[in-house]
ModelCIF file with pLDDT and N, C-alpha, C, O atoms, coordinates in Angstrom:
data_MODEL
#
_entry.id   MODEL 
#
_entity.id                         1 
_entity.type                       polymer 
_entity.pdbx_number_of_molecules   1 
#
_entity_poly.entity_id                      1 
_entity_poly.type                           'polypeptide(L)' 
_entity_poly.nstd_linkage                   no 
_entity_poly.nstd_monomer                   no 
_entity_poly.pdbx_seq_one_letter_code       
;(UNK)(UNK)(UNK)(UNK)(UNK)(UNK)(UNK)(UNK)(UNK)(UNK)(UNK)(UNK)(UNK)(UNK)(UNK)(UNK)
(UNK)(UNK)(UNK)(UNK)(UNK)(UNK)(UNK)(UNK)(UNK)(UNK)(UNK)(UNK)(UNK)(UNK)(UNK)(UNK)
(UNK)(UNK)(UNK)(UNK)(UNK)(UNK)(UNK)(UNK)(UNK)(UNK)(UNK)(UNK)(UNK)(UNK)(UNK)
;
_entity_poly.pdbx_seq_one_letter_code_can   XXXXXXXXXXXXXXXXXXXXXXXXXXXXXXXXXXXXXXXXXXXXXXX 
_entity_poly.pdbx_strand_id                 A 
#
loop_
_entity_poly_seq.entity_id 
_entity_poly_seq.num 
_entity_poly_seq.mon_id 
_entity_poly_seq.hetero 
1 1  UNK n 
1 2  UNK n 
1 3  UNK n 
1 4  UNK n 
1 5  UNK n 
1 6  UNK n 
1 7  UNK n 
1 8  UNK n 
1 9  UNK n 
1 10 UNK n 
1 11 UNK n 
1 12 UNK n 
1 13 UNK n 
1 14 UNK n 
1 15 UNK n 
1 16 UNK n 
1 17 UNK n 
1 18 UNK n 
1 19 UNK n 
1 20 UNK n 
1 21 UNK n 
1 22 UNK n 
1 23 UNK n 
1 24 UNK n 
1 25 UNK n 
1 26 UNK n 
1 27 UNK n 
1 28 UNK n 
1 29 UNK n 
1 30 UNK n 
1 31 UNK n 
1 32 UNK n 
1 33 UNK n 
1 34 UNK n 
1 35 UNK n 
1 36 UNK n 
1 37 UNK n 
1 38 UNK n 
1 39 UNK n 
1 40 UNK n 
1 41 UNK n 
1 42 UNK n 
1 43 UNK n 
1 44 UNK n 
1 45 UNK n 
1 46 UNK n 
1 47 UNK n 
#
_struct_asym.id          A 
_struct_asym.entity_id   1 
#
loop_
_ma_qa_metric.id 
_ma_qa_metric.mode 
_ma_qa_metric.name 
_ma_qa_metric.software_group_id 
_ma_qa_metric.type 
1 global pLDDT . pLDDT 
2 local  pLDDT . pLDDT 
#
_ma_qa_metric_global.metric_id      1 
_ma_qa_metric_global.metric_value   90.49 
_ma_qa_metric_global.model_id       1 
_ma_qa_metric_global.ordinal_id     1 
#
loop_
_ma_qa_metric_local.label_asym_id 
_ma_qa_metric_local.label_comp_id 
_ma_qa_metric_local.label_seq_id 
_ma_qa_metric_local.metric_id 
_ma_qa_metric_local.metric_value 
_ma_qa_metric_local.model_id 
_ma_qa_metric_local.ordinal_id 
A UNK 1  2 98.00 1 1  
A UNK 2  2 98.00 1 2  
A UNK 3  2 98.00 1 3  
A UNK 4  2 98.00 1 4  
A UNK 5  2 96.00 1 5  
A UNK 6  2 93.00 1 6  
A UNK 7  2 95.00 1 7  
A UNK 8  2 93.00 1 8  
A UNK 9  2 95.00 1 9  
A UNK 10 2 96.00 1 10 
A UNK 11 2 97.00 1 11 
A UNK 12 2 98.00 1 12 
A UNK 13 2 98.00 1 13 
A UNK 14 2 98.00 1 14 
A UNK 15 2 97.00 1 15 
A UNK 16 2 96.00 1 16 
A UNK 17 2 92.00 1 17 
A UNK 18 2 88.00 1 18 
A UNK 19 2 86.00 1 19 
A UNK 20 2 80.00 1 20 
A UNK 21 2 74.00 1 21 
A UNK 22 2 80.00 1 22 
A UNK 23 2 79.00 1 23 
A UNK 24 2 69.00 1 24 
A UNK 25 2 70.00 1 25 
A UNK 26 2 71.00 1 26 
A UNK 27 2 76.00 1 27 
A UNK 28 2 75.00 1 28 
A UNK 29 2 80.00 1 29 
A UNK 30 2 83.00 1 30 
A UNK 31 2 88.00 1 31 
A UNK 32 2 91.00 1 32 
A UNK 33 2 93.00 1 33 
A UNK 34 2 92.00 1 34 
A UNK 35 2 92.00 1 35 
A UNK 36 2 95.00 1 36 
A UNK 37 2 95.00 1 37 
A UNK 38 2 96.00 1 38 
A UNK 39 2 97.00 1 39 
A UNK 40 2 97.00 1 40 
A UNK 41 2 97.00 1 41 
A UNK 42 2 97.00 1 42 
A UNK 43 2 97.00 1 43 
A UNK 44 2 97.00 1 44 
A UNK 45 2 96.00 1 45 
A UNK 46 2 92.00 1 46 
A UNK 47 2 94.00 1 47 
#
loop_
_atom_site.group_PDB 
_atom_site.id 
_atom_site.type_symbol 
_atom_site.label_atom_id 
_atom_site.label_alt_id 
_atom_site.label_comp_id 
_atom_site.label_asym_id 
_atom_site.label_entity_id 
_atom_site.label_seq_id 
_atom_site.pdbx_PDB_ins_code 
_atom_site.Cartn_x 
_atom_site.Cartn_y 
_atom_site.Cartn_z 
_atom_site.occupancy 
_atom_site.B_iso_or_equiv 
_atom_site.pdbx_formal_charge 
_atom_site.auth_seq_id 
_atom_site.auth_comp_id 
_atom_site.auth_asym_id 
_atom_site.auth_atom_id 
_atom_site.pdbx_PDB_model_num 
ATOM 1   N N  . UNK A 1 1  ? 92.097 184.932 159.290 1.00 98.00 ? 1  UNK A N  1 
ATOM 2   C CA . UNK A 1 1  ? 91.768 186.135 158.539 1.00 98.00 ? 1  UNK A CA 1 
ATOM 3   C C  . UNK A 1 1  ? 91.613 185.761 157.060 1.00 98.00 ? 1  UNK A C  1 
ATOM 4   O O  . UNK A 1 1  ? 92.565 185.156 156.569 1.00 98.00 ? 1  UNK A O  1 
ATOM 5   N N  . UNK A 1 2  ? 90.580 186.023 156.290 1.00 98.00 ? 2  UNK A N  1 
ATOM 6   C CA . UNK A 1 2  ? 90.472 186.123 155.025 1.00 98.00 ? 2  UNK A CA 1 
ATOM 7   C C  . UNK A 1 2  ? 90.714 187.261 154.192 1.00 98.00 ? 2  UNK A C  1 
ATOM 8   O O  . UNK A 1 2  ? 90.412 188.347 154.689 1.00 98.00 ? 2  UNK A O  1 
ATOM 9   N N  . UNK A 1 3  ? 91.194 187.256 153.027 1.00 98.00 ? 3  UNK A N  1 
ATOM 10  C CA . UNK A 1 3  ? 91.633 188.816 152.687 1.00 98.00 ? 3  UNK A CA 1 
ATOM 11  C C  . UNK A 1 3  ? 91.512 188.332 151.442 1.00 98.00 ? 3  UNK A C  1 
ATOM 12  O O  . UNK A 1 3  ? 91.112 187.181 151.267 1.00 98.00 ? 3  UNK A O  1 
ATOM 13  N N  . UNK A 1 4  ? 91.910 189.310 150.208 1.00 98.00 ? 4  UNK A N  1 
ATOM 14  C CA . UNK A 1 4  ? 91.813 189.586 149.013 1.00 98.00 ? 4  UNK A CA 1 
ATOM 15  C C  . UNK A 1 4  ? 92.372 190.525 148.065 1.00 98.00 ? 4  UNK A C  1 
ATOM 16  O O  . UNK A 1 4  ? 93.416 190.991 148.521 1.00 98.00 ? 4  UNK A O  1 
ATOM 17  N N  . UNK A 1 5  ? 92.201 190.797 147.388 1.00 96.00 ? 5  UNK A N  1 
ATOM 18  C CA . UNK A 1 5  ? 92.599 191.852 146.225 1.00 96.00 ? 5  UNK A CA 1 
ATOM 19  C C  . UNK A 1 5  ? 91.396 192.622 145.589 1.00 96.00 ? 5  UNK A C  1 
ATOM 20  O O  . UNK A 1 5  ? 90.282 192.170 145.322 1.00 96.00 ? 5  UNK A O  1 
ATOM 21  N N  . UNK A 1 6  ? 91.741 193.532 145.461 1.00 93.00 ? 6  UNK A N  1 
ATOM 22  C CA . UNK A 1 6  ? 90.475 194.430 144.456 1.00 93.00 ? 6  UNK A CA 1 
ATOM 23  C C  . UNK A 1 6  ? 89.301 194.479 144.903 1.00 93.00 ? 6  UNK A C  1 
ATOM 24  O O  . UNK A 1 6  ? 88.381 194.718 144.121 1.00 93.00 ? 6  UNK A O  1 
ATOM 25  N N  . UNK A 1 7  ? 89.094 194.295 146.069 1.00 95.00 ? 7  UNK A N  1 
ATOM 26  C CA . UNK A 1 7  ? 87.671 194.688 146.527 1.00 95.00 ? 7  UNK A CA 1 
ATOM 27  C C  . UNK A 1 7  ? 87.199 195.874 146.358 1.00 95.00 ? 7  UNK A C  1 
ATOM 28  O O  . UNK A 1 7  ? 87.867 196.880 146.119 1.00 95.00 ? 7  UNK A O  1 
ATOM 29  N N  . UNK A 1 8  ? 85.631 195.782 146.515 1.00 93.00 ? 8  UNK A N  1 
ATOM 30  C CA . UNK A 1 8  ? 85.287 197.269 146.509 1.00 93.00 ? 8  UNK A CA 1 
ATOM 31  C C  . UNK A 1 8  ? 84.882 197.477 147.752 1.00 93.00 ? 8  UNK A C  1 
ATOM 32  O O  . UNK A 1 8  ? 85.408 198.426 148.333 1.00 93.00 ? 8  UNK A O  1 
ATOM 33  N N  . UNK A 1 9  ? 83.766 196.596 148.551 1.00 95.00 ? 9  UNK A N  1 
ATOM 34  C CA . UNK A 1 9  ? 83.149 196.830 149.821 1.00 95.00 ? 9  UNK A CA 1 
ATOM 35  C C  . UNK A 1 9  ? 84.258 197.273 150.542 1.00 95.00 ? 9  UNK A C  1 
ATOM 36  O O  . UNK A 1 9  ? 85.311 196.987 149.973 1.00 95.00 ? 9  UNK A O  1 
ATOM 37  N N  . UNK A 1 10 ? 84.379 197.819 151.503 1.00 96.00 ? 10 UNK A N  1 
ATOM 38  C CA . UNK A 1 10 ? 85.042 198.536 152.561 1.00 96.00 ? 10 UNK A CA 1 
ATOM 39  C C  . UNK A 1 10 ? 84.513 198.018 154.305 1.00 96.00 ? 10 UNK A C  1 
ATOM 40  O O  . UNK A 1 10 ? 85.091 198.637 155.199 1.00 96.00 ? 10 UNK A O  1 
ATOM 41  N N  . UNK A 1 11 ? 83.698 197.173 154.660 1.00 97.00 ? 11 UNK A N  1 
ATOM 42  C CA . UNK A 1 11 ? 83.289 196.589 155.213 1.00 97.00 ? 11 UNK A CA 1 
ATOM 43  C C  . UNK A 1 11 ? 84.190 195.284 155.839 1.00 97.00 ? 11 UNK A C  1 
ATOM 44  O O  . UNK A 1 11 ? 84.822 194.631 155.008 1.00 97.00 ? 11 UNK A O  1 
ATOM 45  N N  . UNK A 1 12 ? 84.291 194.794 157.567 1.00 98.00 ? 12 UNK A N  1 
ATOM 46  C CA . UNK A 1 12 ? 85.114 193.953 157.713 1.00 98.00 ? 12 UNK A CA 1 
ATOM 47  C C  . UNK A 1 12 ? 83.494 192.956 158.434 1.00 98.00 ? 12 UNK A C  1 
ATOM 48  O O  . UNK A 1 12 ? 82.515 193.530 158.911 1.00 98.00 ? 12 UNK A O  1 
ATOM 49  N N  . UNK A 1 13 ? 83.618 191.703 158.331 1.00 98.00 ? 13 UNK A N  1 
ATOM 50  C CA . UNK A 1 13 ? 82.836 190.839 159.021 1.00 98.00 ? 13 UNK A CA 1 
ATOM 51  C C  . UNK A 1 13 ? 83.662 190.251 159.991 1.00 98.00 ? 13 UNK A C  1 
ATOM 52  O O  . UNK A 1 13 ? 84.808 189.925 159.683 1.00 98.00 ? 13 UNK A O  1 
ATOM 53  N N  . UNK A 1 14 ? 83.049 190.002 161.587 1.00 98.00 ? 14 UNK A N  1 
ATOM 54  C CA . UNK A 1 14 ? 83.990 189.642 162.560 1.00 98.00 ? 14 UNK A CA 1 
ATOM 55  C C  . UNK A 1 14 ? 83.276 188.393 163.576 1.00 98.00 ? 14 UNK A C  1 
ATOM 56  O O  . UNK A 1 14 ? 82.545 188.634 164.537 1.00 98.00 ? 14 UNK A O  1 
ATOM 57  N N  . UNK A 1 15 ? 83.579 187.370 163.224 1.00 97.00 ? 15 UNK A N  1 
ATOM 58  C CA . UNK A 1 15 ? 83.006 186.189 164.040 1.00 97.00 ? 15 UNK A CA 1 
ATOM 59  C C  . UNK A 1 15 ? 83.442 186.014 165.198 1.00 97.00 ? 15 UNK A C  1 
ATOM 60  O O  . UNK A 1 15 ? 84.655 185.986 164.991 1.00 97.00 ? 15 UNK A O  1 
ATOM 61  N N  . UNK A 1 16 ? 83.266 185.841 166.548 1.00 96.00 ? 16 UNK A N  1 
ATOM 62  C CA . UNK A 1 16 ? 83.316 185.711 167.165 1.00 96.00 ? 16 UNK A CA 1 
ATOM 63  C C  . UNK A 1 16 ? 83.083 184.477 167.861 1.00 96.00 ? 16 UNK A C  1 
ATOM 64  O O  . UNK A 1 16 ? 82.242 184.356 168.752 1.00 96.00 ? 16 UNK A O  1 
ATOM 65  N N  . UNK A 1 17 ? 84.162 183.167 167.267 1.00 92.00 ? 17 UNK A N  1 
ATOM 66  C CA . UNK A 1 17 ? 83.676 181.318 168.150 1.00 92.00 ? 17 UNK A CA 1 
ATOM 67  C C  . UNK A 1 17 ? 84.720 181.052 169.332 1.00 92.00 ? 17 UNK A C  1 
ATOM 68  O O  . UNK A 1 17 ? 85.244 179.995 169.685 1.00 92.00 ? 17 UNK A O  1 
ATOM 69  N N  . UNK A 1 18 ? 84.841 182.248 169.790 1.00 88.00 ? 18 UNK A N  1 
ATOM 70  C CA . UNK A 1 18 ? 85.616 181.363 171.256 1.00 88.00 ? 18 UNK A CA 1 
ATOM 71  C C  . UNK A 1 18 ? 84.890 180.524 171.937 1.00 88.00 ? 18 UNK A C  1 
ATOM 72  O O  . UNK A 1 18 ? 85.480 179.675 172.605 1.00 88.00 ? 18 UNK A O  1 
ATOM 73  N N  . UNK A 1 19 ? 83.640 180.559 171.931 1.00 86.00 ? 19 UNK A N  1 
ATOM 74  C CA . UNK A 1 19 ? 83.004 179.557 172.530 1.00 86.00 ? 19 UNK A CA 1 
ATOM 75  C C  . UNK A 1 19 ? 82.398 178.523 171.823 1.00 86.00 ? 19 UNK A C  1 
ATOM 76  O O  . UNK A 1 19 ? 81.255 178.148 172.086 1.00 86.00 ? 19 UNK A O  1 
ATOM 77  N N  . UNK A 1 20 ? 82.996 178.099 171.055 1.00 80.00 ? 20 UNK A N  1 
ATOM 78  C CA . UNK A 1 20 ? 82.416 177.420 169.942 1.00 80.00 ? 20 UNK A CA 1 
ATOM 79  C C  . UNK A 1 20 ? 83.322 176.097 169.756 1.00 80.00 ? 20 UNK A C  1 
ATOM 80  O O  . UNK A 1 20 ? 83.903 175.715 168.740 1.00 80.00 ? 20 UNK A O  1 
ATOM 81  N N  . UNK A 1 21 ? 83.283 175.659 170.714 1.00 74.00 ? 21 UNK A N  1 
ATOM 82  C CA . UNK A 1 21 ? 84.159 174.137 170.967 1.00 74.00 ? 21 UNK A CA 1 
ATOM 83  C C  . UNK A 1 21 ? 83.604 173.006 171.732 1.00 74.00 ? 21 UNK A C  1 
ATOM 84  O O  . UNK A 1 21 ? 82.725 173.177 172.577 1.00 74.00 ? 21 UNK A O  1 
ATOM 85  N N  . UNK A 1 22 ? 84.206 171.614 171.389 1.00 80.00 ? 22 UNK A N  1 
ATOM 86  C CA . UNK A 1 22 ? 84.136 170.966 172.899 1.00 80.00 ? 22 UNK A CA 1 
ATOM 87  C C  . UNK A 1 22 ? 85.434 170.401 173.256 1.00 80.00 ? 22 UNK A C  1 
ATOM 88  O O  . UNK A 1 22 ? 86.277 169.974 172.467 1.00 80.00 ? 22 UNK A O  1 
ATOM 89  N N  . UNK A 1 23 ? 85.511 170.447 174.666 1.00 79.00 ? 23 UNK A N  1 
ATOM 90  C CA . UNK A 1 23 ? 86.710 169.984 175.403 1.00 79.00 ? 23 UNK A CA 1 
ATOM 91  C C  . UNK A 1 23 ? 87.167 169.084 175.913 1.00 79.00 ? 23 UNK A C  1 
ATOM 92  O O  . UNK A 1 23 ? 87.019 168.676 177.065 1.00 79.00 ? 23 UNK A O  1 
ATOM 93  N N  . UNK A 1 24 ? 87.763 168.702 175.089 1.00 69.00 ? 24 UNK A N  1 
ATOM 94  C CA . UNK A 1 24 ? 88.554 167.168 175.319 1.00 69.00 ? 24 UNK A CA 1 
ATOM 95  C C  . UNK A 1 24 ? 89.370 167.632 176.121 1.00 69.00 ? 24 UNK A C  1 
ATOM 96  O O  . UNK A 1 24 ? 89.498 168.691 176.736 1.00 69.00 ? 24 UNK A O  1 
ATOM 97  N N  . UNK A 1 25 ? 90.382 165.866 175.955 1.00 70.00 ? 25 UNK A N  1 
ATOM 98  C CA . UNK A 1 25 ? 91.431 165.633 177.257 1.00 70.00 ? 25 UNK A CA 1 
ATOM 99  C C  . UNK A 1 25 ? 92.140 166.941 177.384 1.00 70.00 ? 25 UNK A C  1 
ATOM 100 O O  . UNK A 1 25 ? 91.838 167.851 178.157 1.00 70.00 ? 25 UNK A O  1 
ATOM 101 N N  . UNK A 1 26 ? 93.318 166.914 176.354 1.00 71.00 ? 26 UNK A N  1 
ATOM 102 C CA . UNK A 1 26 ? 93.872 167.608 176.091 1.00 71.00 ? 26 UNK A CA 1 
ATOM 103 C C  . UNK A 1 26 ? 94.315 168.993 175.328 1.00 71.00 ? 26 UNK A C  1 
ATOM 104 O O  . UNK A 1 26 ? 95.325 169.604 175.679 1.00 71.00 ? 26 UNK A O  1 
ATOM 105 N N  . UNK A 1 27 ? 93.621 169.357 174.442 1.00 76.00 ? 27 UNK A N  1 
ATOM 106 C CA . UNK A 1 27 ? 93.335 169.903 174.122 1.00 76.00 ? 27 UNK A CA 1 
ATOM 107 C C  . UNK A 1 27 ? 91.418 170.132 173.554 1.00 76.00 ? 27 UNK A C  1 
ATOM 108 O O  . UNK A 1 27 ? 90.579 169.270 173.817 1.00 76.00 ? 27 UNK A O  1 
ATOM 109 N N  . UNK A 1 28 ? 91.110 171.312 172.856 1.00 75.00 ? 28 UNK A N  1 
ATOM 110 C CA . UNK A 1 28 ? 89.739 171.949 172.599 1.00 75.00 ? 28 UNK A CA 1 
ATOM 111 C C  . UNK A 1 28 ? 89.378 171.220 171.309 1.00 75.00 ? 28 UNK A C  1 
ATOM 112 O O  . UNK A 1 28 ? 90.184 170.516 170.702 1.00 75.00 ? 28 UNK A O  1 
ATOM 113 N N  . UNK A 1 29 ? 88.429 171.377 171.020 1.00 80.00 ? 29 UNK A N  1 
ATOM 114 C CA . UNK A 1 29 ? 88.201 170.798 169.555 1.00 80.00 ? 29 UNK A CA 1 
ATOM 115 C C  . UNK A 1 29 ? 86.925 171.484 169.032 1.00 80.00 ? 29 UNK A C  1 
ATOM 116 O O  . UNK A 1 29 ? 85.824 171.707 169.535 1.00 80.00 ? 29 UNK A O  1 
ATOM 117 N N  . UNK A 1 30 ? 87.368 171.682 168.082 1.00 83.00 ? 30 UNK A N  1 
ATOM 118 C CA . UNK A 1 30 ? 85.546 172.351 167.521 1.00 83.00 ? 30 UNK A CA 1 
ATOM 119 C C  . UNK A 1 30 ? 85.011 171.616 166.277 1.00 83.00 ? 30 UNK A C  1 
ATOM 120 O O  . UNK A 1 30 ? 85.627 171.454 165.223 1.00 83.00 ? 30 UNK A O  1 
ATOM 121 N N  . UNK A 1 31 ? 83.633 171.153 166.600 1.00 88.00 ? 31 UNK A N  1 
ATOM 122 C CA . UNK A 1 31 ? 82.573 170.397 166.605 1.00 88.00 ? 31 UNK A CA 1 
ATOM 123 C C  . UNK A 1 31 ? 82.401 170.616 165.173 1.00 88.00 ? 31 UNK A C  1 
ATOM 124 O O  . UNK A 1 31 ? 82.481 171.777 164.772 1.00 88.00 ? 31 UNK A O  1 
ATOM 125 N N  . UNK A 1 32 ? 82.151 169.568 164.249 1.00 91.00 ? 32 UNK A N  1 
ATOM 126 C CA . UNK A 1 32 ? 81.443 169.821 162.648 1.00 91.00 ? 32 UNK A CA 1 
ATOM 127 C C  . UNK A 1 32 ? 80.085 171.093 162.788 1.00 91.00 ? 32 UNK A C  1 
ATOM 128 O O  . UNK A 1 32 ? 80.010 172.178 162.212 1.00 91.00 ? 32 UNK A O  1 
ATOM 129 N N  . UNK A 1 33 ? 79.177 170.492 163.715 1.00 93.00 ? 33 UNK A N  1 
ATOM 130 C CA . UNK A 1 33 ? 78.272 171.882 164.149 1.00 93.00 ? 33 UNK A CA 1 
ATOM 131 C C  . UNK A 1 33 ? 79.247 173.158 164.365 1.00 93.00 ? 33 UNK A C  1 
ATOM 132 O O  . UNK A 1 33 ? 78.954 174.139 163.682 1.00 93.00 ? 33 UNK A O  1 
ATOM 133 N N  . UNK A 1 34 ? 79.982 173.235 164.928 1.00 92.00 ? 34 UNK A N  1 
ATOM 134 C CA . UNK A 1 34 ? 81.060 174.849 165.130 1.00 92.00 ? 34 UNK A CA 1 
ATOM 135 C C  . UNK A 1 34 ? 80.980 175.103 163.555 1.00 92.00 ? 34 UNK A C  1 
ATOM 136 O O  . UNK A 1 34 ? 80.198 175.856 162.974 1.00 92.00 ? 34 UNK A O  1 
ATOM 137 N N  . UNK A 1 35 ? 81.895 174.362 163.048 1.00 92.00 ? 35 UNK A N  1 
ATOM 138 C CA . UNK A 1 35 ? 82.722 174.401 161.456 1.00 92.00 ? 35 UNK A CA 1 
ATOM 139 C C  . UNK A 1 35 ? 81.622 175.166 160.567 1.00 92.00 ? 35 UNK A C  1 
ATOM 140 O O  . UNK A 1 35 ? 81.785 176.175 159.880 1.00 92.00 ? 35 UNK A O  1 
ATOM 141 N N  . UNK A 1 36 ? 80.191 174.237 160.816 1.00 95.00 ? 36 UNK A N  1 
ATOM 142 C CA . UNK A 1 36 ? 78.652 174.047 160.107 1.00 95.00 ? 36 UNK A CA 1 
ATOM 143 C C  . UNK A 1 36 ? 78.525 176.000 160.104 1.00 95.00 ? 36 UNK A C  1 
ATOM 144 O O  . UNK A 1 36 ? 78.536 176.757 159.133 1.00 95.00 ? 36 UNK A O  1 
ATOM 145 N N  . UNK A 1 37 ? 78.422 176.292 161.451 1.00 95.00 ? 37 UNK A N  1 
ATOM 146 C CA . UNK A 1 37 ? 77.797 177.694 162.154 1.00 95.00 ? 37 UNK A CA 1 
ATOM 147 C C  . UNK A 1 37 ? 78.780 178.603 161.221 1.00 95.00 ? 37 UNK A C  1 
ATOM 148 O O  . UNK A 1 37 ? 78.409 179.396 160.355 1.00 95.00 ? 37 UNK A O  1 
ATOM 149 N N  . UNK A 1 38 ? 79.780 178.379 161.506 1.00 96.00 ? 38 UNK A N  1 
ATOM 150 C CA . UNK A 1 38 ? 81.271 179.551 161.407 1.00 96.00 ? 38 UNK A CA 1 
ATOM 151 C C  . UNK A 1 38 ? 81.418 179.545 159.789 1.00 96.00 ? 38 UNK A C  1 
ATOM 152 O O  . UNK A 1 38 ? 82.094 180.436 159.277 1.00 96.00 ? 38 UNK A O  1 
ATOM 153 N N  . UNK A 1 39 ? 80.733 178.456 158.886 1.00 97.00 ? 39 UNK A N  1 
ATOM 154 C CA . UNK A 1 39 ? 81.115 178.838 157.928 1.00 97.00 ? 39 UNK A CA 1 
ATOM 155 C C  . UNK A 1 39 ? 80.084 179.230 157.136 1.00 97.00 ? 39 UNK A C  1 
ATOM 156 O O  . UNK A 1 39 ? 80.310 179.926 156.146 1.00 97.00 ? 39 UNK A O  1 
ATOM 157 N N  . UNK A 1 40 ? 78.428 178.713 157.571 1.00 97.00 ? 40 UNK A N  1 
ATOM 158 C CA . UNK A 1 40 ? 77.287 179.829 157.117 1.00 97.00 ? 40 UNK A CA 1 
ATOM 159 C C  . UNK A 1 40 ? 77.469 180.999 157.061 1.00 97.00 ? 40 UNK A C  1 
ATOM 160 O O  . UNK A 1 40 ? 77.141 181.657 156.074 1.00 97.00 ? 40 UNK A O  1 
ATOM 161 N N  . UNK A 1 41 ? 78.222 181.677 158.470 1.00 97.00 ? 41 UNK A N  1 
ATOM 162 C CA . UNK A 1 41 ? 77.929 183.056 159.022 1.00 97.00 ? 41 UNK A CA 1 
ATOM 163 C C  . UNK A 1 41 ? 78.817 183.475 157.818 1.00 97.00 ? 41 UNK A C  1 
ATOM 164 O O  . UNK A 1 41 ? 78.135 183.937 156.903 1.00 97.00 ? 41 UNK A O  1 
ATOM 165 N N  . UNK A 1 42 ? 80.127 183.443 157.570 1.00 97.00 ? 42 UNK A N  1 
ATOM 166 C CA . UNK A 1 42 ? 81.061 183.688 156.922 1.00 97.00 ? 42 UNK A CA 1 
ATOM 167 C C  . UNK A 1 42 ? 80.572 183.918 155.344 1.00 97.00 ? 42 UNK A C  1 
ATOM 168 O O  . UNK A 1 42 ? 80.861 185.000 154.833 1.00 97.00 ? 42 UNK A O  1 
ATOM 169 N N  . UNK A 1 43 ? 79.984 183.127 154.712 1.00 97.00 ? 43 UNK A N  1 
ATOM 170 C CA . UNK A 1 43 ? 79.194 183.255 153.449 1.00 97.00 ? 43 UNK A CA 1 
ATOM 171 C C  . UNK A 1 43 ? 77.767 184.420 153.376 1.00 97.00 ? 43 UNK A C  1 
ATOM 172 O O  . UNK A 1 43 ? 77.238 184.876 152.363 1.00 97.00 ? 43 UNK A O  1 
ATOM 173 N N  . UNK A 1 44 ? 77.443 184.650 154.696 1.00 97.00 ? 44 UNK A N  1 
ATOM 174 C CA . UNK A 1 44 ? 76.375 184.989 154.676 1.00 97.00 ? 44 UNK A CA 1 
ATOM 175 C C  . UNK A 1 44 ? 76.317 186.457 154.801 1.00 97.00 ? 44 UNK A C  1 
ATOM 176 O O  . UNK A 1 44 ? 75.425 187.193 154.377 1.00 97.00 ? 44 UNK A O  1 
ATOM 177 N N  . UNK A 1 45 ? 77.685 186.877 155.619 1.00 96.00 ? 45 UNK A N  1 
ATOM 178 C CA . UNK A 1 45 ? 78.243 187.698 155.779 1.00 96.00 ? 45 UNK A CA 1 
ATOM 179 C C  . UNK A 1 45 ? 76.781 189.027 156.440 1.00 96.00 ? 45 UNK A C  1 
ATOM 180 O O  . UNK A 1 45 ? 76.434 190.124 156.004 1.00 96.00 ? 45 UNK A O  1 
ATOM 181 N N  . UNK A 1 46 ? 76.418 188.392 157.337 1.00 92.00 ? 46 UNK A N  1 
ATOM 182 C CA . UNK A 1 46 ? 75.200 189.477 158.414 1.00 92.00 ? 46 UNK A CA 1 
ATOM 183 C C  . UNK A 1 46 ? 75.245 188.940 159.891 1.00 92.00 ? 46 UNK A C  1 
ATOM 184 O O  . UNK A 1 46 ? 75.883 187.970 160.299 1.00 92.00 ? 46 UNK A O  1 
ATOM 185 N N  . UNK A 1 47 ? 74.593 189.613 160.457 1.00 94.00 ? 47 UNK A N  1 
ATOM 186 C CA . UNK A 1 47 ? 74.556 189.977 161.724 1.00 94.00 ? 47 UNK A CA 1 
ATOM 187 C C  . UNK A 1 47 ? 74.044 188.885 162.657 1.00 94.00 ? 47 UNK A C  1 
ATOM 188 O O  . UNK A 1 47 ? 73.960 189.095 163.866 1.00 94.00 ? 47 UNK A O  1 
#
């Protein structure tokens, strides 16, 4: 979750990368491409 102080927008942006991994042995891992995607969207803040 990202949050803040003093905003004005009233607006929440909600990503959705559960599928946004690859699966190793033991545990999941998400991909520089995931990181790449998830953190455009996040700046870009649209649909």
């Amino acid at each position: 979750m990202i949050l803040s102080k003093n905003r004005q927008s009233d607006d929440i942006l909600f990503v959705d990368a559960s599928q946004s991994y690859r699966k190793g042995k033991k545990q999941n891992v998400l991909t520089e491409s995931d990181v790449k995607r998830i953190f455009d969207t996040v700046i870009a803040r649209e649909e």
